[in-house]
Every structure is written in structure tokens, then in C-alpha cells.
N, C-alpha and C. Protein backbone atom coordinates (compact mmCIF):
# COMPACT_ATOMS: atom_id res chain seq x y z
N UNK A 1 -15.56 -0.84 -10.26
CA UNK A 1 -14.22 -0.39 -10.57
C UNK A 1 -13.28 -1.59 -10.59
N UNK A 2 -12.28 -1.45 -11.35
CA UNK A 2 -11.33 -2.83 -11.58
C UNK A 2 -9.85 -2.05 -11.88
N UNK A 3 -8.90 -2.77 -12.03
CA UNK A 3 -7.53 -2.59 -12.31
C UNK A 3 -7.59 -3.11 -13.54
N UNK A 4 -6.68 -3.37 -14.93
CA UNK A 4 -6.32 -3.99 -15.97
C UNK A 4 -4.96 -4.12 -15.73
N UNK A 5 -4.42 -5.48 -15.64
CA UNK A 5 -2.52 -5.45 -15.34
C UNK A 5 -2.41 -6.39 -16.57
N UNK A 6 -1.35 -6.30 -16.82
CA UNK A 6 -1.01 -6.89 -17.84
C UNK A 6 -1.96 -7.86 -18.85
N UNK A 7 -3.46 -6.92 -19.07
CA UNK A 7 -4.45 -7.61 -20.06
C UNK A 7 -5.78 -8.33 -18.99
N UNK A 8 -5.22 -8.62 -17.79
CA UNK A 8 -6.46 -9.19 -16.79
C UNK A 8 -6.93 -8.16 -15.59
N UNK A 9 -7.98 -8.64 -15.97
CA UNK A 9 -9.23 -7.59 -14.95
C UNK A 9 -9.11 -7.68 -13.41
N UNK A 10 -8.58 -7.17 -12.77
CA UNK A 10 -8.48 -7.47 -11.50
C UNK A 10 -9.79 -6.44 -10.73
N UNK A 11 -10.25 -7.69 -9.93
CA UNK A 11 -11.79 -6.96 -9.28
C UNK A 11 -11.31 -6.21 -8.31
N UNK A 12 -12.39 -4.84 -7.77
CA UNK A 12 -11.49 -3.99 -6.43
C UNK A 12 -13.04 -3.94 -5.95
N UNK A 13 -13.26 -3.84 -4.67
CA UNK A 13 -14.22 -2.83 -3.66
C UNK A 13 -14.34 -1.49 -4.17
N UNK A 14 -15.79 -0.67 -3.81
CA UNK A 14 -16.17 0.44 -4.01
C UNK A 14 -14.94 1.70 -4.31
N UNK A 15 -14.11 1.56 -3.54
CA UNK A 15 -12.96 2.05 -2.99
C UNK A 15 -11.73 1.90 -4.11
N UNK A 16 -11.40 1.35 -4.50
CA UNK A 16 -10.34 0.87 -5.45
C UNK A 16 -8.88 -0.37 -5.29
N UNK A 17 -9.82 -0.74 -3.80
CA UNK A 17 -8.74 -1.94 -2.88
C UNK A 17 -8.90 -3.17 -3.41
N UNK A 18 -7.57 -4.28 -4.31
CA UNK A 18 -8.37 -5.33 -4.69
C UNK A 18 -8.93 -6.09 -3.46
N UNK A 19 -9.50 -6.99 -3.93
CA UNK A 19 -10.38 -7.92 -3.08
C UNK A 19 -9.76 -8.96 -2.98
N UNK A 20 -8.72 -9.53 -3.81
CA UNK A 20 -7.30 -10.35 -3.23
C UNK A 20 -5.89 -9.52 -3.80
N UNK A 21 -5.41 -9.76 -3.13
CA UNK A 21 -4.27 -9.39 -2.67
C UNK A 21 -3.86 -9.80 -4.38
N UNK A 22 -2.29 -9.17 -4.48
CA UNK A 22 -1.72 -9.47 -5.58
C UNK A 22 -0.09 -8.60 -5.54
N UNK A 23 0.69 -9.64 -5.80
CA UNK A 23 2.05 -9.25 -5.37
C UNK A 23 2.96 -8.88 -6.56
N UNK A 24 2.23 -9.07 -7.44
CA UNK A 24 3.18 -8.63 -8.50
C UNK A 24 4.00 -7.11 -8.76
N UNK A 25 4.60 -6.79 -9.37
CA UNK A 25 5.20 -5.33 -9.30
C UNK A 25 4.67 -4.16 -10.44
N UNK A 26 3.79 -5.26 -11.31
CA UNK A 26 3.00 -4.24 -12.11
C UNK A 26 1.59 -3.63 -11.45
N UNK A 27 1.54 -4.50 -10.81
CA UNK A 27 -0.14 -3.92 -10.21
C UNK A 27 0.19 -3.15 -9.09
N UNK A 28 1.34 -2.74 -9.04
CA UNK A 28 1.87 -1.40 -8.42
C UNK A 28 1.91 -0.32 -9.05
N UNK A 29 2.72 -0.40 -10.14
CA UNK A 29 2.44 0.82 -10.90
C UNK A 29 1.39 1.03 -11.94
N UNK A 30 0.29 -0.10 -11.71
CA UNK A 30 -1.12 0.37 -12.37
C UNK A 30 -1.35 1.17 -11.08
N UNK A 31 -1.34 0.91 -10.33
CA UNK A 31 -2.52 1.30 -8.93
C UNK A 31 -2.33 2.94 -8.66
N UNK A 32 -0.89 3.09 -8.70
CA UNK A 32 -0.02 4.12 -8.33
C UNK A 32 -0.28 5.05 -9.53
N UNK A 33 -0.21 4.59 -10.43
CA UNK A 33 -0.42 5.54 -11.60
C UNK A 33 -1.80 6.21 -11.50
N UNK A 34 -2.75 5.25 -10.82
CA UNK A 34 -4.53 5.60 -11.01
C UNK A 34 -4.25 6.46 -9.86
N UNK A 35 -3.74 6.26 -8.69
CA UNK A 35 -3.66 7.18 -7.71
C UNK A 35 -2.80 8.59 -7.50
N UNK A 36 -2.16 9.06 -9.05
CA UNK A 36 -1.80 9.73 -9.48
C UNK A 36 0.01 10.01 -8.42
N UNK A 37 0.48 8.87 -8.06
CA UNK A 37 1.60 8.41 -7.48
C UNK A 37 3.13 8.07 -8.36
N UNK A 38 4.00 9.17 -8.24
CA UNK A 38 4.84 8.85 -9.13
C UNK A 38 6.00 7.80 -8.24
N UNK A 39 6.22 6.54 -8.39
CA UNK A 39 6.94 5.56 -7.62
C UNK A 39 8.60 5.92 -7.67
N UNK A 40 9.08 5.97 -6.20
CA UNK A 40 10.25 6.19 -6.21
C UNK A 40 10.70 5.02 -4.86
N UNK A 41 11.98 4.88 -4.54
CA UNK A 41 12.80 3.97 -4.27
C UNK A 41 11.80 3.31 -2.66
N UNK A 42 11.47 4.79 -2.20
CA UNK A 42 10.76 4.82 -0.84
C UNK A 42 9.86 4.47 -0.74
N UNK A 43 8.56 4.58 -1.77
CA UNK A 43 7.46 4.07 -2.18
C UNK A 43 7.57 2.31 -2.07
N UNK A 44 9.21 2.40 -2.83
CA UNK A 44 8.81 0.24 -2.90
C UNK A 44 8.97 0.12 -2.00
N UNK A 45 9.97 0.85 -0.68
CA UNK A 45 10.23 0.27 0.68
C UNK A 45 8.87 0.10 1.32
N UNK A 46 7.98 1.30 1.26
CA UNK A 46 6.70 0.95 2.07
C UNK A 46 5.96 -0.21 1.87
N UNK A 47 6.13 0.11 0.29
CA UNK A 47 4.92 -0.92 -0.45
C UNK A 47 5.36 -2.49 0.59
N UNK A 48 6.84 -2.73 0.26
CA UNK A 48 7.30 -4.30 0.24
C UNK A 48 7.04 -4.70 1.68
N UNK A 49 6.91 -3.56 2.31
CA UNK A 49 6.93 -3.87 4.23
C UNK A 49 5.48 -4.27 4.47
N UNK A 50 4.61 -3.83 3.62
CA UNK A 50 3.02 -3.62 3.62
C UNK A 50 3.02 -5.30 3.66
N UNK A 51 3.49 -5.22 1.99
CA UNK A 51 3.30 -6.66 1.95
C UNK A 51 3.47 -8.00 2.54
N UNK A 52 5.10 -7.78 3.52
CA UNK A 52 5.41 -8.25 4.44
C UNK A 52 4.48 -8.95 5.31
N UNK A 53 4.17 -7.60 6.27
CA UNK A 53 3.55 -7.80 7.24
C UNK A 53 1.68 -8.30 6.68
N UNK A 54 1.05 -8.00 5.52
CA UNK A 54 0.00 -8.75 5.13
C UNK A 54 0.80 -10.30 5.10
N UNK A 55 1.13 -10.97 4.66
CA UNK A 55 1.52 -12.13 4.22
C UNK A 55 1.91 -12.81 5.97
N UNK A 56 2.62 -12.22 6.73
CA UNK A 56 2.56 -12.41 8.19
C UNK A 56 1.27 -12.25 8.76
N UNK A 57 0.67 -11.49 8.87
CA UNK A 57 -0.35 -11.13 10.07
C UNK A 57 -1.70 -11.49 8.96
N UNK A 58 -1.77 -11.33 8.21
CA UNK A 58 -3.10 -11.79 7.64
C UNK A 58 -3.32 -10.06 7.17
N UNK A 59 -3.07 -9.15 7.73
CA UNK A 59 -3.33 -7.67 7.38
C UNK A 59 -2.55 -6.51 7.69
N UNK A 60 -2.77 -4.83 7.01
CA UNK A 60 -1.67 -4.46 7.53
C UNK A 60 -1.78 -3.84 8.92
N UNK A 61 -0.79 -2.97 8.73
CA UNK A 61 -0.55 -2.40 10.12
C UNK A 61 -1.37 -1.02 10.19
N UNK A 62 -1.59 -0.52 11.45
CA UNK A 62 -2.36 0.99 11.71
C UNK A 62 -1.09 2.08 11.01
N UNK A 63 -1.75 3.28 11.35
CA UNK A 63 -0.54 3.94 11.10
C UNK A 63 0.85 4.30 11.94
N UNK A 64 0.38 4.18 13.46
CA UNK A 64 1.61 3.97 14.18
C UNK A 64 2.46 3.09 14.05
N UNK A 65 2.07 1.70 13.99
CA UNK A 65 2.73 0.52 13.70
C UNK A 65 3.25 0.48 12.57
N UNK A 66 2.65 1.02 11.02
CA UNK A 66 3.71 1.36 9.89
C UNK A 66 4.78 2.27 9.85
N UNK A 67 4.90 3.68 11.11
CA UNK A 67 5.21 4.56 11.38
C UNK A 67 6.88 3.71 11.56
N UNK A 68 6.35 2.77 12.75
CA UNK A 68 7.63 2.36 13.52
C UNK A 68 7.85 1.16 12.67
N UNK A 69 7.62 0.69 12.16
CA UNK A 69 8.09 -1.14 10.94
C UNK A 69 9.02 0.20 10.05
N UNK A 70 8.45 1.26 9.18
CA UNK A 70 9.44 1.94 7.96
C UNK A 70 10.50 2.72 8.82
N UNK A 71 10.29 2.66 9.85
CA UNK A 71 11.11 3.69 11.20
C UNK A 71 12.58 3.20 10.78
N UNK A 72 12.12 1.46 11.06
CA UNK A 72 13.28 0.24 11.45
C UNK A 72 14.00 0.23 10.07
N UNK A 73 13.62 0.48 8.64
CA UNK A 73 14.00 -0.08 7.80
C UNK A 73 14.48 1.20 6.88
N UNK A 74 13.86 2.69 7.20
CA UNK A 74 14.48 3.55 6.72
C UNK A 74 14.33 4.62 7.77
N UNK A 75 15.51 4.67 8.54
CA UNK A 75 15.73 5.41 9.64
C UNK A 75 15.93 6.91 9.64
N UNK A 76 15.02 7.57 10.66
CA UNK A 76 14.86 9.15 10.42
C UNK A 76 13.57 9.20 9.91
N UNK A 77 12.70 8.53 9.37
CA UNK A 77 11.51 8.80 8.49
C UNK A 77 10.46 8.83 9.84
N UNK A 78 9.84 9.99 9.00
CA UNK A 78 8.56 10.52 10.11
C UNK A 78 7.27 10.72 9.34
N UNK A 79 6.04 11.12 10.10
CA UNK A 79 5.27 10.59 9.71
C UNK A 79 5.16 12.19 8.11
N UNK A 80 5.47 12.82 8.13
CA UNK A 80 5.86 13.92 7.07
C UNK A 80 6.18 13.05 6.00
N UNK A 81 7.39 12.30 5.63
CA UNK A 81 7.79 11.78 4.96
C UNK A 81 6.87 10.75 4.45
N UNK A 82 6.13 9.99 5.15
CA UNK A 82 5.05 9.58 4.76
C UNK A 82 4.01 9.61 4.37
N UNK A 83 3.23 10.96 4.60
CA UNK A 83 2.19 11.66 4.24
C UNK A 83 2.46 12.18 2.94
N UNK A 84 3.95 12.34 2.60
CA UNK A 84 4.52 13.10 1.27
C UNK A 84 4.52 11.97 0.52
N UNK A 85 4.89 10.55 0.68
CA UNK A 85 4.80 9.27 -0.32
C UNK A 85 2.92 9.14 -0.67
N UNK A 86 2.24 9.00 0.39
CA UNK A 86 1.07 8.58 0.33
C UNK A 86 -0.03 9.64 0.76
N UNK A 87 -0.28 11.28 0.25
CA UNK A 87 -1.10 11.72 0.65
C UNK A 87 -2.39 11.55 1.30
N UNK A 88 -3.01 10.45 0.34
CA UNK A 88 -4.76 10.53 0.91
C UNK A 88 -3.99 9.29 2.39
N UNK A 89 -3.07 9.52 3.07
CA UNK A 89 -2.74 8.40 3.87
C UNK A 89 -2.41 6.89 3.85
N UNK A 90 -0.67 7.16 4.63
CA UNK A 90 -0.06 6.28 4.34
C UNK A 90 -0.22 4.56 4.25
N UNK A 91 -1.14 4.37 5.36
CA UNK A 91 -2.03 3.23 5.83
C UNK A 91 -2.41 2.36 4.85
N UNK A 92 -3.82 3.49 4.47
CA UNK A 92 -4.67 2.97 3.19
C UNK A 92 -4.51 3.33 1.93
N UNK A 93 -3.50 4.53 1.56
CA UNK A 93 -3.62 4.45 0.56
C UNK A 93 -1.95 3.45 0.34
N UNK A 94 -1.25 3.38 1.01
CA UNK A 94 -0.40 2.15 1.08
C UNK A 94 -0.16 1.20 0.66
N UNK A 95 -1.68 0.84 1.34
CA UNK A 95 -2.38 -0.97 1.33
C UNK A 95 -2.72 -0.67 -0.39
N UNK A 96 -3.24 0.25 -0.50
CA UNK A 96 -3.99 0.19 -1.82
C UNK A 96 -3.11 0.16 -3.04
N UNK A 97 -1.85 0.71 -3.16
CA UNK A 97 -0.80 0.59 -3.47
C UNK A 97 -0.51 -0.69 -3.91
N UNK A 98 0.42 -1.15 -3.14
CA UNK A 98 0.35 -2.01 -2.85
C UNK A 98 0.09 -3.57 -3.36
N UNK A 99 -1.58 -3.19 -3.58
CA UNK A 99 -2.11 -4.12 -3.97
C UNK A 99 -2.76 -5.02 -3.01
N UNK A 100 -2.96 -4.79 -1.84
CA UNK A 100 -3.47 -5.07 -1.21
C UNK A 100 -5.14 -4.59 -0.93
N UNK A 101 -6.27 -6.17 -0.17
CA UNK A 101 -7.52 -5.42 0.33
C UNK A 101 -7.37 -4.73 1.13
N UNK A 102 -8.44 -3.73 1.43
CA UNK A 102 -8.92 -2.75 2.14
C UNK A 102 -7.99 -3.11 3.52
N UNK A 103 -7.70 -2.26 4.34
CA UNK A 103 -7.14 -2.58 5.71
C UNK A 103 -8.41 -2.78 6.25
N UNK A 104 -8.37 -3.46 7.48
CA UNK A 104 -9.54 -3.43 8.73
C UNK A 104 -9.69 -1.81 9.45
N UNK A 105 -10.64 -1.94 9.75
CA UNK A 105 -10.75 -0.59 10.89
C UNK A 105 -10.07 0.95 10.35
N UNK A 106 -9.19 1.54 11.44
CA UNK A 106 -8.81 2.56 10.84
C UNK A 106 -7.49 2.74 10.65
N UNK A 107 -7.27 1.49 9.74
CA UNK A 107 -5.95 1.21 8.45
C UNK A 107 -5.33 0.11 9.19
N UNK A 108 -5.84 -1.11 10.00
CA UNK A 108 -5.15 -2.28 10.45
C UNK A 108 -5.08 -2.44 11.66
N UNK A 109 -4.07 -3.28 12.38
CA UNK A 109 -4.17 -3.56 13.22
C UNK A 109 -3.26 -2.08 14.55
């Protein structure tokens, strides 16, 4: 399985996670589109925090720790609100979003 962004093949894992990272803003809404994700304002907030904290920590966060990072940055949001951006889960399907590899373990640190 692969992505196509703007004409280049981007390689993914079994899964549909690339295998490097990629920050651009189209290989968001390829990813999102395959994940049948219609992108709205809240979506980029997650996405950009994801990315954040990959580019800091080397990977992302579990789901508590994304719970409380989108807590800080869009206040009142619970884990509802999140499950409603990212059904198959906010974590990984996030990361996958995103554009990010696979999280570690069960969705980061």
C-alpha cells in the first residue's frame, strides 16, 4: 500500500502509516480522504500537535497524553470530541493522519 501526493509514491507499512514521516499539508488530505475523514479546523489542531510532539520526542503521544497536549490548546475537549475527529482512534489514526509512522506500543509514549 502507498499514498500518491502530489505525483510521488509515498511508501506506508501493512497498515497505511508512512514509514517516514512527511509534513506537508497535502499528504494530509490524501491520507484523510483514504480514511474517509472530512478535515475541519480541529482536525489541523490535532494533526499539528501530533506533529509537534513527533519532531520533539522522536514519537507521538498515548492517548492520555494527546487527551491532555489538545486539552491545553483547545480547551473543554474530551475524549468524545476526539473519538468524533478520529473514529478508528485518536492516537493512531491521528498519527496516520497526520502523516506520520506507526506510533510505538499502544499509540506512543
Amino acid at each position: 500500500m502507498s499514498h500518491v501526493v502530489n505525483g510521488i509514491e509515498l511508501e506506508t507499512d501493512n497498515e497505511g502509516y508512512l514509514l517516514e514521516p512527511d509534513y506537508g499539508d497535502e499528504v494530509v488530505r490524501v491520507i484523510a480522504a483514504a480514511e474517509g475523514i472530512t478535515l475541519t479546523d480541529a482536525h489541523w489542531k490535532v494533526v499539528n500537535y501530533l506533529r509537534d510532539e513527533y519532531r520533539e520526542h522522536g514519537h507521538t503521544p498515548n492517548f492520555r497524553n494527546l487527551l491532555k497536549g489538545v486539552a491545553a490548546l483547545m480547551p473543554g475537549t474530551d475524549s468524545k470530541e476526539l473519538y468524533d475527529l478520529f473514529p478508528a482512534g485518536p492516537a493512531k489514526q491521528g498519527a496516520k493522519v497526520a502523516g506520520l509512522p506507526q506510533p510505538l506500543g499502544k499509540g506512543g509514549y
